[in-house]
Protein backbone atom coordinates (compact mmCIF):
# COMPACT_ATOMS: atom_id res chain seq x y z
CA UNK A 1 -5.63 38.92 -3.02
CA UNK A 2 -5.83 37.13 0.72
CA UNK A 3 -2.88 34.81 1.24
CA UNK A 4 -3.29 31.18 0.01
CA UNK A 5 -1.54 30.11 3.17
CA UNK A 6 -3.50 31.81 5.62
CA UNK A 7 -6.58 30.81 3.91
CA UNK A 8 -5.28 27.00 4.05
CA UNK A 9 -4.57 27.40 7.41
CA UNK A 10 -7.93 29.21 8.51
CA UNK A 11 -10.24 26.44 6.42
CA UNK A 12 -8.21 23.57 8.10
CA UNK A 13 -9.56 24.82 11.37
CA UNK A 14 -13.08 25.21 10.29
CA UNK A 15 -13.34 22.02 8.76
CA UNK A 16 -11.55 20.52 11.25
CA UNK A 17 -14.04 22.14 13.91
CA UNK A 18 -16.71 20.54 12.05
CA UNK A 19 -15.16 17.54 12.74
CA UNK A 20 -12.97 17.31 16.18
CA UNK A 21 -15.89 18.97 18.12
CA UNK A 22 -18.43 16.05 16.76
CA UNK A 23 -15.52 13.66 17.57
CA UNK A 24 -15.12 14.52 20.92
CA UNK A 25 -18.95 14.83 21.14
CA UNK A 26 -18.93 10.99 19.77
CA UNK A 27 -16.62 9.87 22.38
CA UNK A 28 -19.18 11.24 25.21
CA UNK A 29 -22.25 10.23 23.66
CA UNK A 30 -20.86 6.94 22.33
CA UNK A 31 -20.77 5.95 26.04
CA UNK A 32 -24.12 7.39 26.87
CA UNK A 33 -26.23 6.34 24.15
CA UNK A 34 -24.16 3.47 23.61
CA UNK A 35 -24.45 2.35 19.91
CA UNK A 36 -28.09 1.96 19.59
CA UNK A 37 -28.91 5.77 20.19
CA UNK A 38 -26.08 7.30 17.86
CA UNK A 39 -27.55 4.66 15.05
CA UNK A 40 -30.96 6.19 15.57
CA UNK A 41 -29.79 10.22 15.47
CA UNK A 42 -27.41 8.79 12.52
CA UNK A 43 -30.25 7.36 10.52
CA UNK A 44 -32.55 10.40 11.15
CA UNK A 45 -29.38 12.93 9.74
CA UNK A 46 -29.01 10.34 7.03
CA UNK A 47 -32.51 10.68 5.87
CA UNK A 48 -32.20 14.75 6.41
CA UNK A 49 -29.30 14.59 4.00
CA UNK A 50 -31.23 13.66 1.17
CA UNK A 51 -33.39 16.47 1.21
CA UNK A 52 -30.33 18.95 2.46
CA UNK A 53 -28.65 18.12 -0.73
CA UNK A 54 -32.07 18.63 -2.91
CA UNK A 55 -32.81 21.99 -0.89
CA UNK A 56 -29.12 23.05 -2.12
CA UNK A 57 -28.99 22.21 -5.30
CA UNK A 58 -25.38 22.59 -6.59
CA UNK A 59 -24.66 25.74 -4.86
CA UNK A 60 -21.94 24.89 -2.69
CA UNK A 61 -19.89 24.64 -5.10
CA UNK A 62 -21.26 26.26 -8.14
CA UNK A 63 -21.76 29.88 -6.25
CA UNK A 64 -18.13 29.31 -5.05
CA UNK A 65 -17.02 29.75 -8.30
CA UNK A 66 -19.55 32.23 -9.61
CA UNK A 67 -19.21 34.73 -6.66
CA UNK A 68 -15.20 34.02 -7.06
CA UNK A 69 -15.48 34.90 -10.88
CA UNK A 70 -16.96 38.50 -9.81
CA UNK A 71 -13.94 39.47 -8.51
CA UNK A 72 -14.24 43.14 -6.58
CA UNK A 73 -17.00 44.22 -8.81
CA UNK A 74 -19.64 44.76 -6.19
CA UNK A 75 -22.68 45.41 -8.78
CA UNK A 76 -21.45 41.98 -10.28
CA UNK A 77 -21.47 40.50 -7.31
CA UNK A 78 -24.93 41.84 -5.28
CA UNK A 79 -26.55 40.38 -8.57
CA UNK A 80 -25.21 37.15 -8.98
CA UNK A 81 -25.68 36.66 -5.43
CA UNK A 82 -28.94 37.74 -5.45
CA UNK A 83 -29.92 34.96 -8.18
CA UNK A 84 -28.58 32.43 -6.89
CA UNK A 85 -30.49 33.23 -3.15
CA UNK A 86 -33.73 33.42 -4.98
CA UNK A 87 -33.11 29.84 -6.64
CA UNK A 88 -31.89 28.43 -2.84
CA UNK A 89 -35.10 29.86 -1.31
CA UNK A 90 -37.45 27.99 -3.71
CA UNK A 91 -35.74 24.80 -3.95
CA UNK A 92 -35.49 24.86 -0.22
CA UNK A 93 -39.22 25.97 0.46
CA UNK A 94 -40.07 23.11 -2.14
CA UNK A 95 -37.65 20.10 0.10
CA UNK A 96 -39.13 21.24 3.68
CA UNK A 97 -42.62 21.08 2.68
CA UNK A 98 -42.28 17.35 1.35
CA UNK A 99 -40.02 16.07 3.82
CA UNK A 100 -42.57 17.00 6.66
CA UNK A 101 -45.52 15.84 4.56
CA UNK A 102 -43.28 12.35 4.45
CA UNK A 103 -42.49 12.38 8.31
CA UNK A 104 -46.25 13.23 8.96
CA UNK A 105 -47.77 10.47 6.44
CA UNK A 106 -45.75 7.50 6.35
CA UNK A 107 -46.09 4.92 9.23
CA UNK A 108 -41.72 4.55 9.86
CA UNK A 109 -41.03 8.16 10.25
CA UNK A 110 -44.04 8.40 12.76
CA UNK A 111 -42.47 5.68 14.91
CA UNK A 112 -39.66 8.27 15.36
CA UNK A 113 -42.10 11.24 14.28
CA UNK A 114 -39.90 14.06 17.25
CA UNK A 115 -36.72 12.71 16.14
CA UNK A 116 -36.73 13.42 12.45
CA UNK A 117 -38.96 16.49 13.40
CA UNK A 118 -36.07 18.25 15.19
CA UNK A 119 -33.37 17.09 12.53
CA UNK A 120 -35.54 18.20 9.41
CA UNK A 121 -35.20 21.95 10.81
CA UNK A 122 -31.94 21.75 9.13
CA UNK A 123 -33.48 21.67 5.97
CA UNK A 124 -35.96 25.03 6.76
CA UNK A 125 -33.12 26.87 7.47
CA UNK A 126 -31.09 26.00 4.49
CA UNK A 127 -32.89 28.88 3.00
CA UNK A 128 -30.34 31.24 4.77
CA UNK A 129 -27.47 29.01 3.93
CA UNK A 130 -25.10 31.14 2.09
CA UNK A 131 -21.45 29.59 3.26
CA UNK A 132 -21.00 29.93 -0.48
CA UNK A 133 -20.67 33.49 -0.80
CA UNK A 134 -18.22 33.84 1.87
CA UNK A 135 -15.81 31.05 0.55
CA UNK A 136 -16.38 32.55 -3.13
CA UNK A 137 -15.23 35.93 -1.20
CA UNK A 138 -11.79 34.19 0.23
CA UNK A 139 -13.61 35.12 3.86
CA UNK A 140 -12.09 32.06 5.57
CA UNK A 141 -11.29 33.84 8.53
CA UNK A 142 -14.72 34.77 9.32
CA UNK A 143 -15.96 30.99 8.43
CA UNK A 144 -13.47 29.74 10.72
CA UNK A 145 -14.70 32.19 13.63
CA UNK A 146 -18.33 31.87 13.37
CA UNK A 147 -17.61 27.98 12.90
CA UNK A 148 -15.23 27.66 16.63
CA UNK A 149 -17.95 29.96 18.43
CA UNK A 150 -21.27 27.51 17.80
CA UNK A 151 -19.21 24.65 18.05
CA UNK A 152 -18.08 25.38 21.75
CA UNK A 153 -21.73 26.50 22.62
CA UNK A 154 -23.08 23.21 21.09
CA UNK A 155 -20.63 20.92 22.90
CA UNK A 156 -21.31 22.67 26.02
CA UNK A 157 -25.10 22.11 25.41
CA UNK A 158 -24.23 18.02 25.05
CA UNK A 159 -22.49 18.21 28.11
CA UNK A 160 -25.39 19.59 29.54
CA UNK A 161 -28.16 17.99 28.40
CA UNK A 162 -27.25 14.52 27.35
CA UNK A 163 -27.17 12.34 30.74
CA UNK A 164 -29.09 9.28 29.83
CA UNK A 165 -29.61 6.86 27.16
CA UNK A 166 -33.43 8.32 26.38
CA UNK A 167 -31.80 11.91 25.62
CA UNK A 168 -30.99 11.06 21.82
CA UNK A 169 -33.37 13.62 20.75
CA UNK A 170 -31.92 16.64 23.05
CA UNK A 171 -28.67 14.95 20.88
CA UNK A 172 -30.41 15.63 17.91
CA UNK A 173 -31.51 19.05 18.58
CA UNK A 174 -28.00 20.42 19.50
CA UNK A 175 -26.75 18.91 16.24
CA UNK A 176 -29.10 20.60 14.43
CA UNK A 177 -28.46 23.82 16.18
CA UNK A 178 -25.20 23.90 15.37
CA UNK A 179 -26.15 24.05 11.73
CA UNK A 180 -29.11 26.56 11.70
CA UNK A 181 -27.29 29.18 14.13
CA UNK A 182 -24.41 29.47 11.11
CA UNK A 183 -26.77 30.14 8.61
CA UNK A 184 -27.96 32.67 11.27
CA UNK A 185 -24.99 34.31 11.70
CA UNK A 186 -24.27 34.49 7.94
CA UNK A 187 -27.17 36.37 7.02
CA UNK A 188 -26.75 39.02 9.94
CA UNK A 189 -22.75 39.28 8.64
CA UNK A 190 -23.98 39.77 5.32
CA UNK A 191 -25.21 42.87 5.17
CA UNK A 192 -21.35 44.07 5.05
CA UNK A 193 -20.83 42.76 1.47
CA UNK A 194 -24.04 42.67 -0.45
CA UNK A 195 -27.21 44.78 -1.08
CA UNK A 196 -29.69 42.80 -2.36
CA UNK A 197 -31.44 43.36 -5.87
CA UNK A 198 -34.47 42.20 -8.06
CA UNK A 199 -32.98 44.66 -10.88
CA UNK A 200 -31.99 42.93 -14.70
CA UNK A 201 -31.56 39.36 -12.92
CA UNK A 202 -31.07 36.54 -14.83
CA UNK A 203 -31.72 33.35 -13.02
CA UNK A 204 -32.14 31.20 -15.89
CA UNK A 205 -28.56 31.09 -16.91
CA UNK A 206 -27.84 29.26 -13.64
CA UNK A 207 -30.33 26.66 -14.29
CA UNK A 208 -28.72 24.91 -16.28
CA UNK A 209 -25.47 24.78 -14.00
CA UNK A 210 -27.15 23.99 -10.80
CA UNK A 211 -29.21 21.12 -11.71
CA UNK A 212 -25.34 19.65 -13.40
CA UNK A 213 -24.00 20.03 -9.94
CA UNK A 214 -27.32 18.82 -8.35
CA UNK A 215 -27.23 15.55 -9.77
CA UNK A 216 -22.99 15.25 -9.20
CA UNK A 217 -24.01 16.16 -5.64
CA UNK A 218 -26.93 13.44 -5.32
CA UNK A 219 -24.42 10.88 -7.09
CA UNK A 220 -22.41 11.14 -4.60
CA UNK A 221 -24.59 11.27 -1.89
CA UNK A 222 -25.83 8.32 -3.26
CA UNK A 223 -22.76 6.44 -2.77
CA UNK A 224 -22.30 7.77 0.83
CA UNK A 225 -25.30 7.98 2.11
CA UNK A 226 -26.73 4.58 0.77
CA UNK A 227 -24.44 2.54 3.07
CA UNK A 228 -25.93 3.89 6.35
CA UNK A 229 -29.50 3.47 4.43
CA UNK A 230 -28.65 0.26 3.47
CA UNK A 231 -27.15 -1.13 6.99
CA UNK A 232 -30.24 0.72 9.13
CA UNK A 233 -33.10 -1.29 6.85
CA UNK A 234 -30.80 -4.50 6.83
CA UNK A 235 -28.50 -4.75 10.63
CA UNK A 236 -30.10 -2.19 12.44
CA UNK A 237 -28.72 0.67 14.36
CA UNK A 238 -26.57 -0.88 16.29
CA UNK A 239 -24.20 -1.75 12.95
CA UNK A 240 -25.01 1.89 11.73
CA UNK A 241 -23.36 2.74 15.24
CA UNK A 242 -20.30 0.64 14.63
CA UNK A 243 -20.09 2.20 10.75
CA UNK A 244 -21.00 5.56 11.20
CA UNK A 245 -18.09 5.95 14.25
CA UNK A 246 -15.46 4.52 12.27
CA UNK A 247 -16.48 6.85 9.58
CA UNK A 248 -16.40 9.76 12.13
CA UNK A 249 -12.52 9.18 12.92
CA UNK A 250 -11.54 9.00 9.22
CA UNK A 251 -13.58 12.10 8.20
CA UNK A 252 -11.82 13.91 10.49
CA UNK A 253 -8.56 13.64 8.80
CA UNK A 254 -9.94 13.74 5.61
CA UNK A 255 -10.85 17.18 6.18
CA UNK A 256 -8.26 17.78 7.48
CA UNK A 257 -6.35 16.96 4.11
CA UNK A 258 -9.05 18.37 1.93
CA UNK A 259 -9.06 21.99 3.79
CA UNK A 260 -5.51 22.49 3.41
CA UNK A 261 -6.24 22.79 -0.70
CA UNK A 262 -10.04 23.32 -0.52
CA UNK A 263 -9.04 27.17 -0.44
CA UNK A 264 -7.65 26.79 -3.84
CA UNK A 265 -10.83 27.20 -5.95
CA UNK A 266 -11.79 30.44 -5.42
CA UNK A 267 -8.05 31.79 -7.11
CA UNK A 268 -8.41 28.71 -9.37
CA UNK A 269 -11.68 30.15 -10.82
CA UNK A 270 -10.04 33.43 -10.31
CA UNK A 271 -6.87 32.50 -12.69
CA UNK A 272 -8.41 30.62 -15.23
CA UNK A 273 -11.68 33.55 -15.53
CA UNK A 274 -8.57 36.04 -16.30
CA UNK A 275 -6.67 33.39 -19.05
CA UNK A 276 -3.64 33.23 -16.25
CA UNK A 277 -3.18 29.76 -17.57
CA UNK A 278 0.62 29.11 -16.25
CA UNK A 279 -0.64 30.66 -12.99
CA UNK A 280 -3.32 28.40 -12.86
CA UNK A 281 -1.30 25.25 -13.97
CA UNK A 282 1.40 25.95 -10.95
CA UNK A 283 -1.18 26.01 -8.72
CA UNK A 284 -2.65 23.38 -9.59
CA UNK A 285 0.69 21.11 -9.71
CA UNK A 286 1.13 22.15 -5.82
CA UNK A 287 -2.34 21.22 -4.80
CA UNK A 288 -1.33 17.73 -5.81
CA UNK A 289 2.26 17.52 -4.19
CA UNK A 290 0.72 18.89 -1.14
CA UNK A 291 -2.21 15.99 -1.40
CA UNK A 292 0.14 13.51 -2.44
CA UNK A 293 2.67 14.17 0.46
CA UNK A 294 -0.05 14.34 3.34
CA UNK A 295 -2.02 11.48 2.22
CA UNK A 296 0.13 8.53 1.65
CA UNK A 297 1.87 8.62 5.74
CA UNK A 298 -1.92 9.62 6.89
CA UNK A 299 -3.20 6.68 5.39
CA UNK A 300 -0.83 4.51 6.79
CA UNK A 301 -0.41 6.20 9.92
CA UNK A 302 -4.30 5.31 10.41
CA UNK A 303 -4.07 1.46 9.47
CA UNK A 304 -1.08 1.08 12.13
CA UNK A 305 -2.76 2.93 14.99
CA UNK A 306 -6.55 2.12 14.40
CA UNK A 307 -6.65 -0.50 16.97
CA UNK A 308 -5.41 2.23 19.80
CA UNK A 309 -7.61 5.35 18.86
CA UNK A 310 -10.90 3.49 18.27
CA UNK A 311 -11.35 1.65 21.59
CA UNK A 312 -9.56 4.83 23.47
CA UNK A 313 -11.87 7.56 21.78
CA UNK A 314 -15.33 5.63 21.79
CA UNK A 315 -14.76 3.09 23.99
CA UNK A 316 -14.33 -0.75 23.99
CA UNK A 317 -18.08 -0.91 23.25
CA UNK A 318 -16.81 0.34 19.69
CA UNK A 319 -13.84 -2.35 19.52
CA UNK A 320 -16.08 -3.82 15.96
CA UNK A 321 -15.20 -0.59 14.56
CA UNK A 322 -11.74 -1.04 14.25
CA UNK A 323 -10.96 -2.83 11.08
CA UNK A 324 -14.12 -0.75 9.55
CA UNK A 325 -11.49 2.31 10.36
CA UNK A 326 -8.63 0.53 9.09
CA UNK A 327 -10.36 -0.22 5.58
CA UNK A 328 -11.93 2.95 5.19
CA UNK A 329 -8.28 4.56 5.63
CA UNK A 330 -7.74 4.10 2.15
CA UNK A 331 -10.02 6.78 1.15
CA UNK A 332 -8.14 9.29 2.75
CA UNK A 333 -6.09 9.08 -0.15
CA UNK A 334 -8.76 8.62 -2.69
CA UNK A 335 -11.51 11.23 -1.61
CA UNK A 336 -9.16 14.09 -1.08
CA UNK A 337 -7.90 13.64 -4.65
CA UNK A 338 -11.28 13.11 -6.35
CA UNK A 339 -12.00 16.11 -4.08
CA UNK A 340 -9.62 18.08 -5.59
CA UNK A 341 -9.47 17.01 -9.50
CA UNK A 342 -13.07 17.13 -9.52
CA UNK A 343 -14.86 19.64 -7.61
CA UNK A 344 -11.92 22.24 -8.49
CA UNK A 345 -10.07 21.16 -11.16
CA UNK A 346 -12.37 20.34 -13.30
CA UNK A 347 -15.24 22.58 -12.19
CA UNK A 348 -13.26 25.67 -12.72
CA UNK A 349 -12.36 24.57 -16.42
CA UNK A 350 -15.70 23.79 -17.00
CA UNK A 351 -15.87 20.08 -17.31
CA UNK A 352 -18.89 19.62 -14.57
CA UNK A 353 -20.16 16.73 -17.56
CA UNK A 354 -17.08 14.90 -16.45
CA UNK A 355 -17.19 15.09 -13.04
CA UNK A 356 -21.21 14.08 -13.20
CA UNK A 357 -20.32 11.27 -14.95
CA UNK A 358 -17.26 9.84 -13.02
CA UNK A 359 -20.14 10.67 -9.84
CA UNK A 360 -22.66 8.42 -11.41
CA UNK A 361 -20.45 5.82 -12.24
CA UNK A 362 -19.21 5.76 -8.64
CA UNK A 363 -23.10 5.49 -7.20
CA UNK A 364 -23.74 2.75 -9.97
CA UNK A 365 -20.58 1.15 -8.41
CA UNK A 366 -21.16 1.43 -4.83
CA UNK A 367 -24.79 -0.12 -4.65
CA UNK A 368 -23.54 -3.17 -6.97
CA UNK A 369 -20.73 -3.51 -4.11
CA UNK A 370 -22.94 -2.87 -1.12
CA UNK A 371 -25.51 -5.65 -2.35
CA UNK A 372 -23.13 -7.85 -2.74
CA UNK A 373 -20.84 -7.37 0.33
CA UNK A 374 -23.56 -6.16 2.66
CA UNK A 375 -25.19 -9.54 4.22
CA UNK A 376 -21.84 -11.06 5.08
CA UNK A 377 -19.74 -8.34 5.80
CA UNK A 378 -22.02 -6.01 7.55
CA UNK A 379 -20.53 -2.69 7.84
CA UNK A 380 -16.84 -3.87 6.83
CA UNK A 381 -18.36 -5.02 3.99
CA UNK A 382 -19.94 -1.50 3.33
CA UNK A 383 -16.60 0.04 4.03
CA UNK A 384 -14.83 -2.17 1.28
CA UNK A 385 -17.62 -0.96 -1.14
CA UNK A 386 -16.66 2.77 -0.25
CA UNK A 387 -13.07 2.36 -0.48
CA UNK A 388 -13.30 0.65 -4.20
CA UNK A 389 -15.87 3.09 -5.15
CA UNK A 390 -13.59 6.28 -4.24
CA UNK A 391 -10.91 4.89 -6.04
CA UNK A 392 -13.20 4.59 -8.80
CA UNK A 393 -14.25 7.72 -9.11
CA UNK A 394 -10.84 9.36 -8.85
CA UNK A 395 -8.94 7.38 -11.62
CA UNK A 396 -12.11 8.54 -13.63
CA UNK A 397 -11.09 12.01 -12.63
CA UNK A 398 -7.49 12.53 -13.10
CA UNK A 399 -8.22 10.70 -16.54
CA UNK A 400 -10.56 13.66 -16.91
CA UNK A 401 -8.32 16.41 -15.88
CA UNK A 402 -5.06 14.49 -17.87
CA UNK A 403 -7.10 14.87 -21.18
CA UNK A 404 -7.28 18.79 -20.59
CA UNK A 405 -4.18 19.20 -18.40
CA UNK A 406 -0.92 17.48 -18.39
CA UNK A 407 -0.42 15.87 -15.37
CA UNK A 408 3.00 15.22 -14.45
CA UNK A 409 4.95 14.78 -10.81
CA UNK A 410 8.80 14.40 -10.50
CA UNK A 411 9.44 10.58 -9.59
CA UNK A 412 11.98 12.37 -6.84
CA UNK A 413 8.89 13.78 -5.32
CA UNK A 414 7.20 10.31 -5.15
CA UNK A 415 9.91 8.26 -3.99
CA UNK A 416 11.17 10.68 -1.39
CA UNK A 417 7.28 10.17 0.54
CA UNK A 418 7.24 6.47 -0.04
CA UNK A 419 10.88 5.98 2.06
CA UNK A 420 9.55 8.91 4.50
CA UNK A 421 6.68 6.94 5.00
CA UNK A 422 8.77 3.41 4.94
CA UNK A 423 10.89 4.76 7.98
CA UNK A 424 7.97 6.49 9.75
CA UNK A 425 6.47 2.62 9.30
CA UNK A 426 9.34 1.61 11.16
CA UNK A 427 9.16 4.38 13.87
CA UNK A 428 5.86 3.95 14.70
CA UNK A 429 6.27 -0.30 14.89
CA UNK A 430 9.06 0.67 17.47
CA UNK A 431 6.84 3.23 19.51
CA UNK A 432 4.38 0.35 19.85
CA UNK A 433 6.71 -2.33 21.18
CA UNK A 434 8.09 0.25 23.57
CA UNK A 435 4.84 1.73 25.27
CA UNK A 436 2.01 -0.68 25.94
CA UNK A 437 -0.42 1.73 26.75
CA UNK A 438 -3.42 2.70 24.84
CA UNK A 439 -3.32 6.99 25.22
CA UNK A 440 0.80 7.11 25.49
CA UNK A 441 1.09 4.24 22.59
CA UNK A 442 -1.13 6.57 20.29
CA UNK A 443 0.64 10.14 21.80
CA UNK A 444 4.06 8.72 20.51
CA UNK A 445 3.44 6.75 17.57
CA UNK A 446 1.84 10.28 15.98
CA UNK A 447 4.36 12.34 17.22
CA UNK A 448 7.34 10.08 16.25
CA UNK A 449 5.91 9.22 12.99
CA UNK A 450 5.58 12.75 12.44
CA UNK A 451 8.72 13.56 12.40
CA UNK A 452 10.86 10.64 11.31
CA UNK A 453 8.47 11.56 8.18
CA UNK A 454 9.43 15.24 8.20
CA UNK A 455 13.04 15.03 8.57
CA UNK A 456 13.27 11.90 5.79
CA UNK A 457 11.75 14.05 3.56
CA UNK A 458 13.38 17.33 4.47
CA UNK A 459 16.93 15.50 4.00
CA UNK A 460 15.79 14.47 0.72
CA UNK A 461 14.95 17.97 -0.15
CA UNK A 462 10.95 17.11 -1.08
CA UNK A 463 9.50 20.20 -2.43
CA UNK A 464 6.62 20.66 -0.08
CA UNK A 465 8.75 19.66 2.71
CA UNK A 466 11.24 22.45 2.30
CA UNK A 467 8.49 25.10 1.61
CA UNK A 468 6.88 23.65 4.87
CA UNK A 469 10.31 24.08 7.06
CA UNK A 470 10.77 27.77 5.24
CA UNK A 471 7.33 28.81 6.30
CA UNK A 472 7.98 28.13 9.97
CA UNK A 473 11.27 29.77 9.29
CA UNK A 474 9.96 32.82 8.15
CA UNK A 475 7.64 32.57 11.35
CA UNK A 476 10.16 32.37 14.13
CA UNK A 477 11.95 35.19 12.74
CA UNK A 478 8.79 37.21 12.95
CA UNK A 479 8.15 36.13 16.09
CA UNK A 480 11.64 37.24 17.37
């Protein structure tokens, strides 16, 4: 089996790609386009979504587990692969053709008609959109590769061809790109693992699956998708601007968070397949220390610094995005835990129900928030609704997953990360009454608050703190 660690480490820089390289991306084109021109590309990708999510039904994370389940049994594999491509291609074929009969027919997208043209090529392409194979597979190194390449060609493309607030569509194309040249390079890479078969397949038994994970996937799409909906048809774009930015600089960290234990469902689905129940249960029980001792100084790291890293990465322009960033912070928490108890916890025991249901209740949830906080708040209002709605969903989950599984974390473990992140607090309070600059104010409070938080917790001998500070042990001795 590939290393756990190495495949944490290689996930955390493709989903960070995925989001540092549209970061820095935001902070050029947030001061070409200005807020206006992001809200329109933002809208168009919104509306894309939709119809990305129908075109892949649950497969994401469904053929994750299924292709992890196979093991090394090639045969196994090249057929349960090959179903689940043939159900992709026809769902996709089904979502392109009636998303450009929409764009064509209906008087709003023809006001934009190029725009959502170029975006909805995203959605033709999904066809070849196998990602799930190779994370089923444990191939995280050549995810993270692929990923790095078409991201440095596609920010050297902005660079290029973005000069002037009327180039939002050139924007749009290079976004777009960047997603249709991986599925590219998947399907050329994949001739190394699979042959492809129409022999004894069995696609109904997925059916049944897919469509479980289809509707958890469009619940929760619902829920983050119908804020930028909602604030386009009632503010405009400039408020989807604002939103959508804020959003940007929290989903980067999020990923961040969720990568490091996003690797875990393949051997997850791997242990529990094979009855390795204590195996399993371990794992699982460190998926949640590591979450639980990255999230809580993150979080609050965010909420103390907001005010420096909006106006210095987007601009002043963006200066109404700051508290948005500073409420939405509190999902970093929430999201990478629902993340983790419900799309592998509680998918690899087999309690999808569960997780549809705590996704439903969150959409029900959100819209009930977002009509209610929308008109006055604007887009902070929006991000209050998200933030309660996350939490939502994940007490719902780890309710779920504490019915099958025991859930249980030393109160030592908990307390030592609370007074690591009381004294990083205090660290970071001190950085900013020292330095008055934005870019040195932000450089010091991370890299002080890093570390008052490490050594805090090291000295009160926090489990994933120690195994942290033996890993880089083990690597300086290999380096020397």
């Amino acid at each position: 089996m590939k290393s756990l660690a190495k495949n944490s480490i290689y996930n955390i820089l493709y989903k960070c790609s995925n989001f540092i390289f549209p970061l820095i991306v935001s902070a050029y084109v947030s001061r070409i386009l200005l807020a206006e021109g992001v809200g329109k590309v933002s809208s168009a990708q919104n509306i894309v979504t939709y119809f990305a999510i129908l075109a892949a039904l649950g497969l994401p994370t469904y053929g994750t587990k299924v292709i992890a389940s196979c093991g090394d049994n090639r045969d196994k594999r090249n057929k349960a692969f090959s179903e689940l491509f043939i159900i992709n291609a026809i769902s996709t074929i089904i979502c392109s053709i009636t998303y450009y009969i929409m764009v064509i027919q209906i008087p709003y997208f023809q006001q934009r008609q190029s725009l959502f043209i170029v975006c909805g090529l995203s959605i033709i392409f999904n066809i070849i959109n196998v990602d799930w194979f190779y994370q089923g597979c444990e191939e995280y190194g050549y995810i993270m590769i692929r990923n790095l390449l078409i991201k440095v060609i596609s920010l050297v493309a902005i660079f290029i061809f973005v000069k002037s607030v009327d180039d939002y569509i050139k924007y749009a194309a290079v976004l777009t790109f960047s997603k249709v040249a991986n599925n590219i390079f998947n399907i050329v890479h994949l001739k190394k693992y699979i042959s492809f078969t129409f022999q004894d397949l069995r696609i109904i038994q997925h059916i049944k699956p897919v469509f479980v994970f289809l509707a958890a996937s469009i619940a929760i799409e619902i829920y983050t998708l119908a804020d930028t909906t909602m604030l386009t048809f009632i503010h405009g774009d400039k408020i989807v601007g604002y939103y959508t930015t804020a959003r940007k600089g929290i989903d980067v960290i999020r990923t961040m968070i969720i990568a490091v234990c996003a690797v875990f469902l393949p051997r997850l689905s791997y242990y529990y397949s094979n009855k390795e129940y204590t195996s399993f249960k371990n794992l699982m029980d460190r998926g949640i220390k590591i979450l639980m001792y990255i999230t809580i100084p993150a979080t609050v790291g965010v909420i103390l610094t907001a005010k420096y890293f909006v106006p210095l990465m987007f601009g002043e322009a963006f200066s109404d995005a700051i508290v948005t960033t500073e409420i939405l912070s509190i999902s970093i928490i929430t999201v990478a835990f629902s993340n983790f108890f419900g799309y592998q916890v509680l998918v690899t025991i087999g309690k999808e129900k569960e997780m549809l249901i705590s996704t439903i209740i969150g959409a029900i949830i959100n819209i009930a928030l977002n009509f209610a906080l929308i008109f006055a708040f604007k887009h902070n209002g929006v991000a209050i609704a998200s933030a309660i709605t996350e939490l939502c969903v994940t007490l719902y989950q780890i309710k779920a997953v504490n019915k099958e599984i025991c859930i249980r974390i030393e109160k030592k473990f908990i307390l030592s990360a609370l007074i690591g992140t009381a004294c990083m607090v205090v660290s970071v309070i001190v950085c900013q009454t020292i330095f008055k600059r934005y870019f040195v104010c932000l450089l010091g409070s991370v890299i002080m608050g890093v570390l008052v938080y490490g050594i805090i917790t090291l000295v009160m001998r926090n489990e994933i703190s120690v195994w942290i500070y033996e890993k880089i042990k083990c690597l300086k001795l290999r380096i020397n």
